[in-house]
PDB file of N, CA and C in Angstrom:
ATOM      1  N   UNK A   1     -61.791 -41.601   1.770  1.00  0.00           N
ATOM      2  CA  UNK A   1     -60.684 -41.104   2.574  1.00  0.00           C
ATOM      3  C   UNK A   1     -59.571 -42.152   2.665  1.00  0.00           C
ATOM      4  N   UNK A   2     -59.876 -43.238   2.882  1.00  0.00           N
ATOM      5  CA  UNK A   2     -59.042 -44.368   2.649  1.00  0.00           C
ATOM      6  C   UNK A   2     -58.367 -44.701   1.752  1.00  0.00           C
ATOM      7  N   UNK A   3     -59.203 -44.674   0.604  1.00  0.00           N
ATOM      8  CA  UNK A   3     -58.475 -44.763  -0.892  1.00  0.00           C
ATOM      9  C   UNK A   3     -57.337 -43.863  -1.201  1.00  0.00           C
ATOM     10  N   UNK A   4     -57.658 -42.414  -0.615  1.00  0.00           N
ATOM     11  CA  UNK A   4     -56.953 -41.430  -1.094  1.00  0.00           C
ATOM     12  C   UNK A   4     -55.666 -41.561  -0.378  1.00  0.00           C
ATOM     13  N   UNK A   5     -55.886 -41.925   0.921  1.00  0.00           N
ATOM     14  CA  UNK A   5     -54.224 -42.061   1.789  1.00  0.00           C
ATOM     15  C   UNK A   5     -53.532 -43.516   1.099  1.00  0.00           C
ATOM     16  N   UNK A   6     -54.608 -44.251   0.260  1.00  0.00           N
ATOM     17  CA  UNK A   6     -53.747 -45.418   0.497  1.00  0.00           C
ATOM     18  C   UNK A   6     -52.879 -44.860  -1.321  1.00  0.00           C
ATOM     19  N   UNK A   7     -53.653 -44.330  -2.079  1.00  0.00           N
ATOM     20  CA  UNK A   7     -53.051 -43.432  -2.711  1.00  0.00           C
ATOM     21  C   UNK A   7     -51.730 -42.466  -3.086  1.00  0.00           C
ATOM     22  N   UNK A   8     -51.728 -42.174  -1.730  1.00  0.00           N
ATOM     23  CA  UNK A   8     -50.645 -41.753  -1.064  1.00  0.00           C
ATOM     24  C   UNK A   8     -49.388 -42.435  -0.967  1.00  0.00           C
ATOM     25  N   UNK A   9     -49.938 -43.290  -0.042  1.00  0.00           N
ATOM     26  CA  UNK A   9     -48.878 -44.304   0.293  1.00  0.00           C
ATOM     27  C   UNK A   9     -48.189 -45.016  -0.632  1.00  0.00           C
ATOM     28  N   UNK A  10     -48.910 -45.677  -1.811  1.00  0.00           N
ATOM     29  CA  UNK A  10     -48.809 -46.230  -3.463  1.00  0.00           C
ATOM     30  C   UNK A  10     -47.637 -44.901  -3.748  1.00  0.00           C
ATOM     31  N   UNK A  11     -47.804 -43.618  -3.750  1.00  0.00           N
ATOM     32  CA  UNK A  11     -46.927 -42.830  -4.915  1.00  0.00           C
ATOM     33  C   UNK A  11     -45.575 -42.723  -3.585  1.00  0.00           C
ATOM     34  N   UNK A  12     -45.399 -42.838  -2.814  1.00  0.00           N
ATOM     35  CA  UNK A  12     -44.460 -42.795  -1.447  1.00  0.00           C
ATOM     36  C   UNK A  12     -43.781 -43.879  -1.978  1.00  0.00           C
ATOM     37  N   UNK A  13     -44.391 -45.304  -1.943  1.00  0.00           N
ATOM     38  CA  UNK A  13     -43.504 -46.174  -2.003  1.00  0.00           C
ATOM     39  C   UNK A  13     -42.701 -46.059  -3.588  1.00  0.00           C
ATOM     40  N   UNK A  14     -43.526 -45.722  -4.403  1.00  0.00           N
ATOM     41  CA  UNK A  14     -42.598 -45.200  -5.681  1.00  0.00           C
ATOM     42  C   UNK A  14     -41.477 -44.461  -6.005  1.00  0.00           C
ATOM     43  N   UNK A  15     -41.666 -43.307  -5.072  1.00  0.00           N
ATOM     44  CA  UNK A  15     -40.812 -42.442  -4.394  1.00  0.00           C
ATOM     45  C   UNK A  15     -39.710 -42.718  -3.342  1.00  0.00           C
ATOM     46  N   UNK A  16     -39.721 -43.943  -3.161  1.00  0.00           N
ATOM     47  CA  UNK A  16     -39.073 -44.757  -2.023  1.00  0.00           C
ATOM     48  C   UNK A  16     -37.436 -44.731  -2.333  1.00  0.00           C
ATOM     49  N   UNK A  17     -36.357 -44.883  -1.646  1.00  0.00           N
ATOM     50  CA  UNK A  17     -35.036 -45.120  -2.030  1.00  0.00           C
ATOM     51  C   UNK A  17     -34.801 -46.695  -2.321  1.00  0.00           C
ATOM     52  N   UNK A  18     -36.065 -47.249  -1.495  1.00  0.00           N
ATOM     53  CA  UNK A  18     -35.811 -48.696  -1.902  1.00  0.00           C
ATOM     54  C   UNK A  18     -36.379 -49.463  -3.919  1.00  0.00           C
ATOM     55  N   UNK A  19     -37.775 -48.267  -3.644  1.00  0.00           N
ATOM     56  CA  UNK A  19     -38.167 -48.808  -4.588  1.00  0.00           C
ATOM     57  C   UNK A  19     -37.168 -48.177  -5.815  1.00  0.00           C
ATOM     58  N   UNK A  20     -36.256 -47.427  -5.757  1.00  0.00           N
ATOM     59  CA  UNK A  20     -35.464 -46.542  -7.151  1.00  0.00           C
ATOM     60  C   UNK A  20     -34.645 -47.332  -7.197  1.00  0.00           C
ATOM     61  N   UNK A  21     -33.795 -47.921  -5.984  1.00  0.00           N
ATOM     62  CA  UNK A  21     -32.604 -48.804  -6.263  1.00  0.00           C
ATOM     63  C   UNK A  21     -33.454 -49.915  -7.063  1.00  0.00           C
ATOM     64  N   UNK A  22     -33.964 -50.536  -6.385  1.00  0.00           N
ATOM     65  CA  UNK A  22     -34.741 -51.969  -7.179  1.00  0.00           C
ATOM     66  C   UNK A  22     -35.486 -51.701  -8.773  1.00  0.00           C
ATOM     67  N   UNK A  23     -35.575 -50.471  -9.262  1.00  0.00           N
ATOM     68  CA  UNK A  23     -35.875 -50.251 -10.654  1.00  0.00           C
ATOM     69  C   UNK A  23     -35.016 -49.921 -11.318  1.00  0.00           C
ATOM     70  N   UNK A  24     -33.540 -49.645 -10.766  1.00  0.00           N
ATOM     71  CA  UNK A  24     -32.601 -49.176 -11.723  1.00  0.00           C
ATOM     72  C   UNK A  24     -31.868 -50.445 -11.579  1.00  0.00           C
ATOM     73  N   UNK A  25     -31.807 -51.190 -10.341  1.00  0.00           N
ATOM     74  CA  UNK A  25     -31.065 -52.480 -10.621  1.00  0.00           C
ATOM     75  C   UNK A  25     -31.620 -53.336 -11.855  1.00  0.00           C
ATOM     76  N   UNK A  26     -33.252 -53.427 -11.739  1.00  0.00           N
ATOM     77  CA  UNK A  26     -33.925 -54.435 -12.573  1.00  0.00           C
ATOM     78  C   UNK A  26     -33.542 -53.515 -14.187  1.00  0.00           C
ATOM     79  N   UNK A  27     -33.747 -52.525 -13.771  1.00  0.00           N
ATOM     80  CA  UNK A  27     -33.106 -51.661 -15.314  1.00  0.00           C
ATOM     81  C   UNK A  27     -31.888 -52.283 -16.382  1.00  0.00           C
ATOM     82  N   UNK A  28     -30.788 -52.329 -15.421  1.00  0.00           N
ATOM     83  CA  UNK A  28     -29.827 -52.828 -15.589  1.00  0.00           C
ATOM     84  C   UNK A  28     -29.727 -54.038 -15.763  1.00  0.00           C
ATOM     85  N   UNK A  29     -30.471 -55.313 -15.419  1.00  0.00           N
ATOM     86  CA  UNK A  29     -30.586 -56.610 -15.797  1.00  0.00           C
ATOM     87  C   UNK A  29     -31.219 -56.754 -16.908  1.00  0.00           C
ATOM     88  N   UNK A  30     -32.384 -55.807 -17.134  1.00  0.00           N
ATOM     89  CA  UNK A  30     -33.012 -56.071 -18.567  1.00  0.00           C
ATOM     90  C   UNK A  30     -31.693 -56.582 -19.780  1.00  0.00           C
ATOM     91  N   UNK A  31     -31.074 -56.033 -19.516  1.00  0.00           N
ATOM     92  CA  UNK A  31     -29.896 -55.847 -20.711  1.00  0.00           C
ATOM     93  C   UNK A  31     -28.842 -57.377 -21.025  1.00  0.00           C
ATOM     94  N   UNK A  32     -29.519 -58.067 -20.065  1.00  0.00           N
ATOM     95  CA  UNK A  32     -28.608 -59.220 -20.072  1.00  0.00           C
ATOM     96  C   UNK A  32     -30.033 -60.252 -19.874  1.00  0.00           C
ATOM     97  N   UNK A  33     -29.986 -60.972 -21.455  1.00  0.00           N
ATOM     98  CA  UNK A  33     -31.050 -62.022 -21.285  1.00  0.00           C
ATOM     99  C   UNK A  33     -30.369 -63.322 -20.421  1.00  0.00           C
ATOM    100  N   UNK A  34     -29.292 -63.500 -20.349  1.00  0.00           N
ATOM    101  CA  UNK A  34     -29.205 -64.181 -19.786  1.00  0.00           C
ATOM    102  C   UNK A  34     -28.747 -64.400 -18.170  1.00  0.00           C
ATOM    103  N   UNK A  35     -29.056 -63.402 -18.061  1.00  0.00           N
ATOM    104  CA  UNK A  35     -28.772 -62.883 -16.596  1.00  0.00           C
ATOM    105  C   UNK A  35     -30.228 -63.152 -15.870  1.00  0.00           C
ATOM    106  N   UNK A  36     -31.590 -62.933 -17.068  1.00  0.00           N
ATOM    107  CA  UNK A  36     -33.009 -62.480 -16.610  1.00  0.00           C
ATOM    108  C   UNK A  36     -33.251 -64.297 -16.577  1.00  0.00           C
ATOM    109  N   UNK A  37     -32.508 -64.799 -17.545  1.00  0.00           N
ATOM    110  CA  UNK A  37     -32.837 -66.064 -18.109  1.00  0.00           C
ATOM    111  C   UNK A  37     -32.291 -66.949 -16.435  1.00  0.00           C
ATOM    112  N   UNK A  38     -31.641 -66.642 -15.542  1.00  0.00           N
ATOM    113  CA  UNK A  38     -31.252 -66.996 -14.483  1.00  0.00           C
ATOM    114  C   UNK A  38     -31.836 -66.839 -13.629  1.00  0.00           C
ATOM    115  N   UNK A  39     -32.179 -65.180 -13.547  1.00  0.00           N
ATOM    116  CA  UNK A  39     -33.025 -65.103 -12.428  1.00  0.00           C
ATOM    117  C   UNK A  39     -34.381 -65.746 -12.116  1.00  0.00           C
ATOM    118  N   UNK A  40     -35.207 -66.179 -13.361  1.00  0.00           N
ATOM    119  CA  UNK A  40     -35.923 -66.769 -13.889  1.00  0.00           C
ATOM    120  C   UNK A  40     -36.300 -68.710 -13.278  1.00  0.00           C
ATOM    121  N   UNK A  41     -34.833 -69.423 -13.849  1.00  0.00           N
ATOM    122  CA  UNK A  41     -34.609 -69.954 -13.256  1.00  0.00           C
ATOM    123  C   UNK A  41     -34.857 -70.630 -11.664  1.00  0.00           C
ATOM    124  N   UNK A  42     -33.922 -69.666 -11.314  1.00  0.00           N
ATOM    125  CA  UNK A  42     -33.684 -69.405  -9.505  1.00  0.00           C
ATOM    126  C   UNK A  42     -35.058 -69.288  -8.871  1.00  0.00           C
ATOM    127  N   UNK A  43     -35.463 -68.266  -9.356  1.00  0.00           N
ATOM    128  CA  UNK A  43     -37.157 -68.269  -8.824  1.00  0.00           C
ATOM    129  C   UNK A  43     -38.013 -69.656  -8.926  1.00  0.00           C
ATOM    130  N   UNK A  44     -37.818 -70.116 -10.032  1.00  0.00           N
ATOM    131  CA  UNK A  44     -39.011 -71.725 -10.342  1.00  0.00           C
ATOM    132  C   UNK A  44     -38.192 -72.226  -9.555  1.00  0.00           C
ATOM    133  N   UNK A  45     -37.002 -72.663  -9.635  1.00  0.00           N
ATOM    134  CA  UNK A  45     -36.437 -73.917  -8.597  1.00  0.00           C
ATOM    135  C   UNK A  45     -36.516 -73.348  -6.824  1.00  0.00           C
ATOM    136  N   UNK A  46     -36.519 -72.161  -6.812  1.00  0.00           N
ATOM    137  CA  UNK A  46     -37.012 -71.618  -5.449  1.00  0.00           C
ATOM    138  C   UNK A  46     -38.448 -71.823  -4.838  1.00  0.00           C
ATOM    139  N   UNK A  47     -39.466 -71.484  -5.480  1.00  0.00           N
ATOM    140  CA  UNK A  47     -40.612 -72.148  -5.253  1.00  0.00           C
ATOM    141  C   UNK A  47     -40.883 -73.139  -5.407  1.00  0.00           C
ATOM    142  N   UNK A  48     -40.486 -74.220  -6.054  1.00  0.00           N
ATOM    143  CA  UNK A  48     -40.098 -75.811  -6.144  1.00  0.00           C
ATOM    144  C   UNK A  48     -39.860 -76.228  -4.625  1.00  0.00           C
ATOM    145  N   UNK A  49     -38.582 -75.605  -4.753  1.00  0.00           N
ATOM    146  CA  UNK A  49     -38.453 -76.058  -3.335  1.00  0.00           C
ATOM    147  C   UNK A  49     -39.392 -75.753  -2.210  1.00  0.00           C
ATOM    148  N   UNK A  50     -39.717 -74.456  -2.158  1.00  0.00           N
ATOM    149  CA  UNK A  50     -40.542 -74.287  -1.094  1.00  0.00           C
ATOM    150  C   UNK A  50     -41.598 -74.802  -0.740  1.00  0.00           C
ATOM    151  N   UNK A  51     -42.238 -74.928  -2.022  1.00  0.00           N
ATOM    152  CA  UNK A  51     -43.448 -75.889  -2.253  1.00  0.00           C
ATOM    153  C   UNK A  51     -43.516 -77.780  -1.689  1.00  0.00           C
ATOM    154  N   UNK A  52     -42.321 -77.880  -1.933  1.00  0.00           N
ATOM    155  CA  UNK A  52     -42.096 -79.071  -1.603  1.00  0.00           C
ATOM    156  C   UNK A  52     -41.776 -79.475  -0.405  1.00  0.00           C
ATOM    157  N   UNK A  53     -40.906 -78.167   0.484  1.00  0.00           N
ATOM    158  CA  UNK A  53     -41.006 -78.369   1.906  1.00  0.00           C
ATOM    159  C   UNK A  53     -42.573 -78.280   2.683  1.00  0.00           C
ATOM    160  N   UNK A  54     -43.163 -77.257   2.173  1.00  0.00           N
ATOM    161  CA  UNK A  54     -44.472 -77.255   2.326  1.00  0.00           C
ATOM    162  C   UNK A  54     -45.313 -79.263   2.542  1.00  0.00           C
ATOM    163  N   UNK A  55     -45.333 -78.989   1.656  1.00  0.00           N
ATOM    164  CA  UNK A  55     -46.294 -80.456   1.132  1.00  0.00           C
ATOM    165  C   UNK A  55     -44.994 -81.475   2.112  1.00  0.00           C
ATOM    166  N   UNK A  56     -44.548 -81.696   2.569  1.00  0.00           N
ATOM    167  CA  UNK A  56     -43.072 -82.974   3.218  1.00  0.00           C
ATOM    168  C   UNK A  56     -42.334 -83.875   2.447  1.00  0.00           C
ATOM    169  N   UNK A  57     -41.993 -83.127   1.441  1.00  0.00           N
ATOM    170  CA  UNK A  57     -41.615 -83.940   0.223  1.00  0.00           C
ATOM    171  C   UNK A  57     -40.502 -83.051  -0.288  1.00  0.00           C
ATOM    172  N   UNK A  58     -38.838 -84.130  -0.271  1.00  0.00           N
ATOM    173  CA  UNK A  58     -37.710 -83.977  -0.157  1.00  0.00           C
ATOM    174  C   UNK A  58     -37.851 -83.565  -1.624  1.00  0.00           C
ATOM    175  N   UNK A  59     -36.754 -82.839  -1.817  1.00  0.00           N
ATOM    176  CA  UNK A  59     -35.826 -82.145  -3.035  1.00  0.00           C
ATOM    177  C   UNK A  59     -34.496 -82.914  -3.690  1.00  0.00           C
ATOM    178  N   UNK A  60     -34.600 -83.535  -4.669  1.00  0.00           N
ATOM    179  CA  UNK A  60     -33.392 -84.320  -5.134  1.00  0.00           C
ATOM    180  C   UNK A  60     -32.381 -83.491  -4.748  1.00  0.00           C
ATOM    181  N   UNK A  61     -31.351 -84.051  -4.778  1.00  0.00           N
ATOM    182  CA  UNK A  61     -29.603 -83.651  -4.674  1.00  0.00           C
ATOM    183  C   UNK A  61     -29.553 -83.087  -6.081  1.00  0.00           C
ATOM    184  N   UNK A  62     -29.590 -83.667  -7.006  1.00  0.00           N
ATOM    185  CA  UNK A  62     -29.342 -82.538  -8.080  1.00  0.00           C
ATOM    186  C   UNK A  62     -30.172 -81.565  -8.308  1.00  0.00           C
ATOM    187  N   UNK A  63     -31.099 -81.392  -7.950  1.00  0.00           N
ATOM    188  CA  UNK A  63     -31.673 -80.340  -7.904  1.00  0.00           C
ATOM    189  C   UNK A  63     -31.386 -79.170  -6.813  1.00  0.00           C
ATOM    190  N   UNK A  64     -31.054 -79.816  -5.540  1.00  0.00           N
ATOM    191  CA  UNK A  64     -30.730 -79.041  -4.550  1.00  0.00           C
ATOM    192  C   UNK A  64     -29.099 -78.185  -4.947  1.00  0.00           C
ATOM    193  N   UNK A  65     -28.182 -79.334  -5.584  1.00  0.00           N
ATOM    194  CA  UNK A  65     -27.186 -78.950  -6.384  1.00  0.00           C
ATOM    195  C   UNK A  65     -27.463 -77.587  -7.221  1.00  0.00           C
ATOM    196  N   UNK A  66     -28.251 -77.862  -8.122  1.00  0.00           N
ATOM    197  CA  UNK A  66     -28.328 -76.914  -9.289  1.00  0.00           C
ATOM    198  C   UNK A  66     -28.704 -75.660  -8.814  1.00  0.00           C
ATOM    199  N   UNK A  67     -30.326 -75.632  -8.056  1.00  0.00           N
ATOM    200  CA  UNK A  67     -30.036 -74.230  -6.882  1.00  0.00           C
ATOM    201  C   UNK A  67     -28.896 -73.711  -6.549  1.00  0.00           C
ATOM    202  N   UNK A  68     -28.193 -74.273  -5.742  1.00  0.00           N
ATOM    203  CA  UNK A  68     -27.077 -73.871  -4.863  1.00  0.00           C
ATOM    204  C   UNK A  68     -26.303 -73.344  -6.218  1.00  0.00           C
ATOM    205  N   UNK A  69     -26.036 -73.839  -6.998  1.00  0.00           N
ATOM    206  CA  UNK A  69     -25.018 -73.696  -8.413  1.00  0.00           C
ATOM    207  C   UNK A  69     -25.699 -72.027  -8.712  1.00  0.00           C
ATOM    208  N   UNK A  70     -26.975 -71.936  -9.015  1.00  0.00           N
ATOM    209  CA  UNK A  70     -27.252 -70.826  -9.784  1.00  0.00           C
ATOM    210  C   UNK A  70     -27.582 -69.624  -8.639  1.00  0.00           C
ATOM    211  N   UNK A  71     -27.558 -70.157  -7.106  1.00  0.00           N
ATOM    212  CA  UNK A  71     -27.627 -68.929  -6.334  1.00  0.00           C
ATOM    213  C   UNK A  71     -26.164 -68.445  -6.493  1.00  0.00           C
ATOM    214  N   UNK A  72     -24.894 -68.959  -6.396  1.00  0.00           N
ATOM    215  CA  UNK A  72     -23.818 -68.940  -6.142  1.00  0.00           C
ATOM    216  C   UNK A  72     -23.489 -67.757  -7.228  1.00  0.00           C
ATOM    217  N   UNK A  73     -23.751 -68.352  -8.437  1.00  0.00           N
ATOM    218  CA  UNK A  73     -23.862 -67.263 -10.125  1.00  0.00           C
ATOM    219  C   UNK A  73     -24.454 -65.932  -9.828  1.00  0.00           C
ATOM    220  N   UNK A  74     -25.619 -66.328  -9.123  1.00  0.00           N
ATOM    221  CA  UNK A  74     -26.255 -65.039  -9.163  1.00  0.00           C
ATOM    222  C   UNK A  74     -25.975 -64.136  -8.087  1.00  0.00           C
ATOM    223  N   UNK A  75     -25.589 -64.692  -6.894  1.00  0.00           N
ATOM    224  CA  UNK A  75     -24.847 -63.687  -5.649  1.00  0.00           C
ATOM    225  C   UNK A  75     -23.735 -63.620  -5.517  1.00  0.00           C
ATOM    226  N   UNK A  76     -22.817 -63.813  -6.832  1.00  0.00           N
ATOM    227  CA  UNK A  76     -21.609 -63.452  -7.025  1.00  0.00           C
ATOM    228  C   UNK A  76     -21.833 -62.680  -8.417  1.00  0.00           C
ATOM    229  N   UNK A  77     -22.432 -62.647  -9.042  1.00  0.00           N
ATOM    230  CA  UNK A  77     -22.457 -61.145 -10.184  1.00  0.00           C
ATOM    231  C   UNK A  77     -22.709 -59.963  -9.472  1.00  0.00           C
ATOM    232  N   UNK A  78     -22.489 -58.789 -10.126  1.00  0.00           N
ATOM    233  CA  UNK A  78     -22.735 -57.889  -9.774  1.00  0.00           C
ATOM    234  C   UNK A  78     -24.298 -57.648  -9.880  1.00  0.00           C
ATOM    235  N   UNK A  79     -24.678 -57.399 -11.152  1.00  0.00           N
ATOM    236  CA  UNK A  79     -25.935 -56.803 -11.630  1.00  0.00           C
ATOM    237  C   UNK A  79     -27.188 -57.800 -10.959  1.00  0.00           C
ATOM    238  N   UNK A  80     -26.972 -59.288 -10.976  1.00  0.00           N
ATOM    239  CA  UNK A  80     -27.678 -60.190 -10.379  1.00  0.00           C
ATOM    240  C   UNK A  80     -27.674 -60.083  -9.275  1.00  0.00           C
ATOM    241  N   UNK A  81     -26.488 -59.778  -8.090  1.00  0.00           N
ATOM    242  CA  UNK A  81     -26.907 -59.803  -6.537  1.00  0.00           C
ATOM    243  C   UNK A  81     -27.081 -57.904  -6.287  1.00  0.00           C
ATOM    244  N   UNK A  82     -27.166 -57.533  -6.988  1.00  0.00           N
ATOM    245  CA  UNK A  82     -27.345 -55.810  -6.964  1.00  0.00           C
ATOM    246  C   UNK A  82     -28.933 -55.726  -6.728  1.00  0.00           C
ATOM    247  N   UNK A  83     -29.712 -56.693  -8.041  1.00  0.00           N
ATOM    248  CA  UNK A  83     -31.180 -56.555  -8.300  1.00  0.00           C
ATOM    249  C   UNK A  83     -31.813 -57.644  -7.024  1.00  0.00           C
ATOM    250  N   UNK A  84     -31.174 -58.390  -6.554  1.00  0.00           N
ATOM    251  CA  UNK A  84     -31.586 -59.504  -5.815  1.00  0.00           C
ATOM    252  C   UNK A  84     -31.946 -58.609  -4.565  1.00  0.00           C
ATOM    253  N   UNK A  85     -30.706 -58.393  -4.042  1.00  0.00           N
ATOM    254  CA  UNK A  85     -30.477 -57.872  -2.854  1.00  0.00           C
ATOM    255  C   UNK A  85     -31.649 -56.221  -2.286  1.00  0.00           C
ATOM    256  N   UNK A  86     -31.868 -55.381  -3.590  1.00  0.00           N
ATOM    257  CA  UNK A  86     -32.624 -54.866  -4.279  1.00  0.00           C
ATOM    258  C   UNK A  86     -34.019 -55.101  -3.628  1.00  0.00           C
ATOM    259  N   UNK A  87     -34.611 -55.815  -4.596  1.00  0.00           N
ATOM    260  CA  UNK A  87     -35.907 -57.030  -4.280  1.00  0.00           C
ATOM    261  C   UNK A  87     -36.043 -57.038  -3.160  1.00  0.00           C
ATOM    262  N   UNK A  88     -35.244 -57.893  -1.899  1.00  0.00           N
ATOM    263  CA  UNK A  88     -35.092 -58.069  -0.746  1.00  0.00           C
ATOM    264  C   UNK A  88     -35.918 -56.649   0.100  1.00  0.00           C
ATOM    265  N   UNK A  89     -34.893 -55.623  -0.131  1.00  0.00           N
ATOM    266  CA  UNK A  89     -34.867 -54.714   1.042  1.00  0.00           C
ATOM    267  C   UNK A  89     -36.619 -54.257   0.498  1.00  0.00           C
ATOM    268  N   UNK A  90     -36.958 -54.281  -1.296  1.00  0.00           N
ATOM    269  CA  UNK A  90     -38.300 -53.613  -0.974  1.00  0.00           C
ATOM    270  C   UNK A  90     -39.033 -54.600  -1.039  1.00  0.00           C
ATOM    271  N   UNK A  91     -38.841 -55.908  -0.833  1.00  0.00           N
ATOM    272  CA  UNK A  91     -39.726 -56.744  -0.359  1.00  0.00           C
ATOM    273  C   UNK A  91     -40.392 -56.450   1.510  1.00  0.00           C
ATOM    274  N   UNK A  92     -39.200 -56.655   2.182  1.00  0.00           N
ATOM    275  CA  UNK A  92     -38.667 -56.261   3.394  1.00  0.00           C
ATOM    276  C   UNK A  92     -39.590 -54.775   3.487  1.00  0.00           C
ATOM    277  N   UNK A  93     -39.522 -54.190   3.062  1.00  0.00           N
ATOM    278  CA  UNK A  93     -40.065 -52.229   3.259  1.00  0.00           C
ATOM    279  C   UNK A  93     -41.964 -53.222   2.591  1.00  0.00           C
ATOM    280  N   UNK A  94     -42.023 -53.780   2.102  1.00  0.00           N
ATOM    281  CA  UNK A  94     -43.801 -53.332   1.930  1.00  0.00           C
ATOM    282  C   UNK A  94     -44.029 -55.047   2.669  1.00  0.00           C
ATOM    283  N   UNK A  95     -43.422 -56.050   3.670  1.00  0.00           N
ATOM    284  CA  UNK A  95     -43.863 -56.727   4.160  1.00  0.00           C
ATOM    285  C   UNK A  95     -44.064 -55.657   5.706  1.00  0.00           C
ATOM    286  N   UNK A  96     -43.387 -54.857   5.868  1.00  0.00           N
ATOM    287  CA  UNK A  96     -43.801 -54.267   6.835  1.00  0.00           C
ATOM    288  C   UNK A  96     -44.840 -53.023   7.153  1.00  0.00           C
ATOM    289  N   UNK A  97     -45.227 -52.916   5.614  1.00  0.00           N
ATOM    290  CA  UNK A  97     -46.093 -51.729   5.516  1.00  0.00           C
ATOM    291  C   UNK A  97     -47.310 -52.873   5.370  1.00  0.00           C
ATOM    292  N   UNK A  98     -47.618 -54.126   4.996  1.00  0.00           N
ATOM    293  CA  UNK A  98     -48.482 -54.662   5.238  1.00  0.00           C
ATOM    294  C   UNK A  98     -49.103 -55.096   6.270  1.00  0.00           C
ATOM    295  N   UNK A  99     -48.196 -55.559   7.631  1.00  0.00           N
ATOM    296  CA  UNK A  99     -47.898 -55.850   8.855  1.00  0.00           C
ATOM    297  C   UNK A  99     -48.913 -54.437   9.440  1.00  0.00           C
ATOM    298  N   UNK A 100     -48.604 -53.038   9.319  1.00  0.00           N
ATOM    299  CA  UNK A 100     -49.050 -51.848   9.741  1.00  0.00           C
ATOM    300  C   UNK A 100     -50.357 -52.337   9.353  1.00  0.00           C
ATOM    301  N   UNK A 101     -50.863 -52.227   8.014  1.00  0.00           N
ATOM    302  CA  UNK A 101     -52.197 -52.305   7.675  1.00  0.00           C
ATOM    303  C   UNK A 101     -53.286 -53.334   8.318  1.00  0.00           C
ATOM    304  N   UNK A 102     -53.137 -54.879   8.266  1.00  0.00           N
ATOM    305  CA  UNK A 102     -53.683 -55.514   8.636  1.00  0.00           C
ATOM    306  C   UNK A 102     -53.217 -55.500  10.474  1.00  0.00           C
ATOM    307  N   UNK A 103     -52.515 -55.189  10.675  1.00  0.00           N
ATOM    308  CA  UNK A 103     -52.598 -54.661  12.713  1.00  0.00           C
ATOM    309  C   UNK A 103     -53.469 -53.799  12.730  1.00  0.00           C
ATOM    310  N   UNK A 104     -53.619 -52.916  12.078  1.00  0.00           N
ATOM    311  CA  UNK A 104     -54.789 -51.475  11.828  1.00  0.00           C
ATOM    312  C   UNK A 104     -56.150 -52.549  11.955  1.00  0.00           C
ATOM    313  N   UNK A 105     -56.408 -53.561  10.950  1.00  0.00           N
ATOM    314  CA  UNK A 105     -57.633 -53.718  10.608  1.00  0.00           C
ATOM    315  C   UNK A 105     -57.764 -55.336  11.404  1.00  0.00           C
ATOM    316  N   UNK A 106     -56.829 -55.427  12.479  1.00  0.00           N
ATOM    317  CA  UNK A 106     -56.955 -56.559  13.362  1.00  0.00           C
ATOM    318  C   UNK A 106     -56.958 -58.064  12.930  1.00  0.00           C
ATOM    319  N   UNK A 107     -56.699 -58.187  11.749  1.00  0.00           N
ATOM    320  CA  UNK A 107     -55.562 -59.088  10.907  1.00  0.00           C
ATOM    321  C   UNK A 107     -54.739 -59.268  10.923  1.00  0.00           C
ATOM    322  N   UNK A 108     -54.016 -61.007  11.443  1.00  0.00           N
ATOM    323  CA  UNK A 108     -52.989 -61.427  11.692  1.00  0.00           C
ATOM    324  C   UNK A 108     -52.599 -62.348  10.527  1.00  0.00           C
ATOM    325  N   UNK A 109     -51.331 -61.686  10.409  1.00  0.00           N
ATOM    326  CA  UNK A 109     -51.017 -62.522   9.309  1.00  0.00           C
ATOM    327  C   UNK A 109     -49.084 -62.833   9.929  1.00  0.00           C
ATOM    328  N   UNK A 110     -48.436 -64.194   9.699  1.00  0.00           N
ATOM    329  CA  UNK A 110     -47.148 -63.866  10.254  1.00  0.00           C
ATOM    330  C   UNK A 110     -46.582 -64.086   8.800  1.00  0.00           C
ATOM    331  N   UNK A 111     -45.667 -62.604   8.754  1.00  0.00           N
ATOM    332  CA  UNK A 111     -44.847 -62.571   7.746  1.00  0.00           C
ATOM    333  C   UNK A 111     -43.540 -62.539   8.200  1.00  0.00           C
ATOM    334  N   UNK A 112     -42.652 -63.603   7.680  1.00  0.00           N
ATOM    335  CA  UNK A 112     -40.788 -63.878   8.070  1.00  0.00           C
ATOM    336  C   UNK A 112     -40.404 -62.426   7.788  1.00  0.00           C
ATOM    337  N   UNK A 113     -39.585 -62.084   8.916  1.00  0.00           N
ATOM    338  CA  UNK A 113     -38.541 -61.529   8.829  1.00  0.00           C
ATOM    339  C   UNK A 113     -39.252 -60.009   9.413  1.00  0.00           C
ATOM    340  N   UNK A 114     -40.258 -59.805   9.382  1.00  0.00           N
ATOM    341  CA  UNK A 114     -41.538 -59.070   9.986  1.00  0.00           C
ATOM    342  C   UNK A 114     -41.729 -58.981  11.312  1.00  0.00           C
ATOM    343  N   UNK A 115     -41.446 -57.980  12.305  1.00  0.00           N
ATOM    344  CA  UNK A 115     -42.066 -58.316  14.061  1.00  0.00           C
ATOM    345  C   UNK A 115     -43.123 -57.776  14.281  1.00  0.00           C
TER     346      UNK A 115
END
C-alpha cells in the first residue's frame, strides 16, 4: 500500500509544473556544451566550497573569485539562470515533500530553506 502511493507520488512529481519547467530548461542547456561545461564547473567549485566550510578550512581568494566569476555568467544568461533557478524551485518542492515523509515516520532531519 505504501509502495503504491509512493508510486503515485513519483508520477505527480513528474507531472509537476516544477518538474516540466526544470526538464525543458535542462532540455535547452543540453544544446550548449559549454553552457553544461559551466554548470559543471559551478557545481565542483560549489561543493568545494561547502565542503570546506564544513571541515573549517578557508577557500582561496582566487578561487572564491572564480566562483563568484562563473555564478555571475551563469545568473546572467538566460538558459543558465532559467535551468538554475529551475533546479531550485524543484529542489525546494521535493525538500519539502521529504520533510512530510520523514515527520510521518518521526524522523528529523533539518533541511535549509524547509519549516
Amino acid at each position: 500500500m505504501v509502495m503504491d502511493a509512493a508510486r503515485v507520488l513519483a508520477q505527480q512529481i513528474a507531472d509537476s509544473t516544477e518538474y516540466r519547467e526544470y526538464a525543458a530548461a535542462k532540455e535547452a542547456l543540453n544544446y550548449s556544451d559549454s553552457a553544461m561545461a559551466l554548470v559543471k564547473e559551478y557545481r565542483r567549485m560549489q561543493v568545494a566550497i561547502q565542503m570546506g566550510a564544513m571541515a573549517g578550512t578557508s577557500v582561496s581568494a582566487d578561487d572564491m573569485q572564480r566562483f563568484s566569476q562563473i555564478s555571475s555568467l551563469l545568473y546572467g544568461g538566460t538558459d543558465t539562470s532559467r535551468y538554475l533557478m529551475a533546479e531550485l524551485q524543484l529542489q525546494r518542492m521535493m525538500g519539502e515533500v521529504f520533510k512530510l515523509l520523514t515527520d510521518a515516520a518521526d524522523i528529523r532531519y533539518d533541511i535549509p530553506g524547509v519549516s
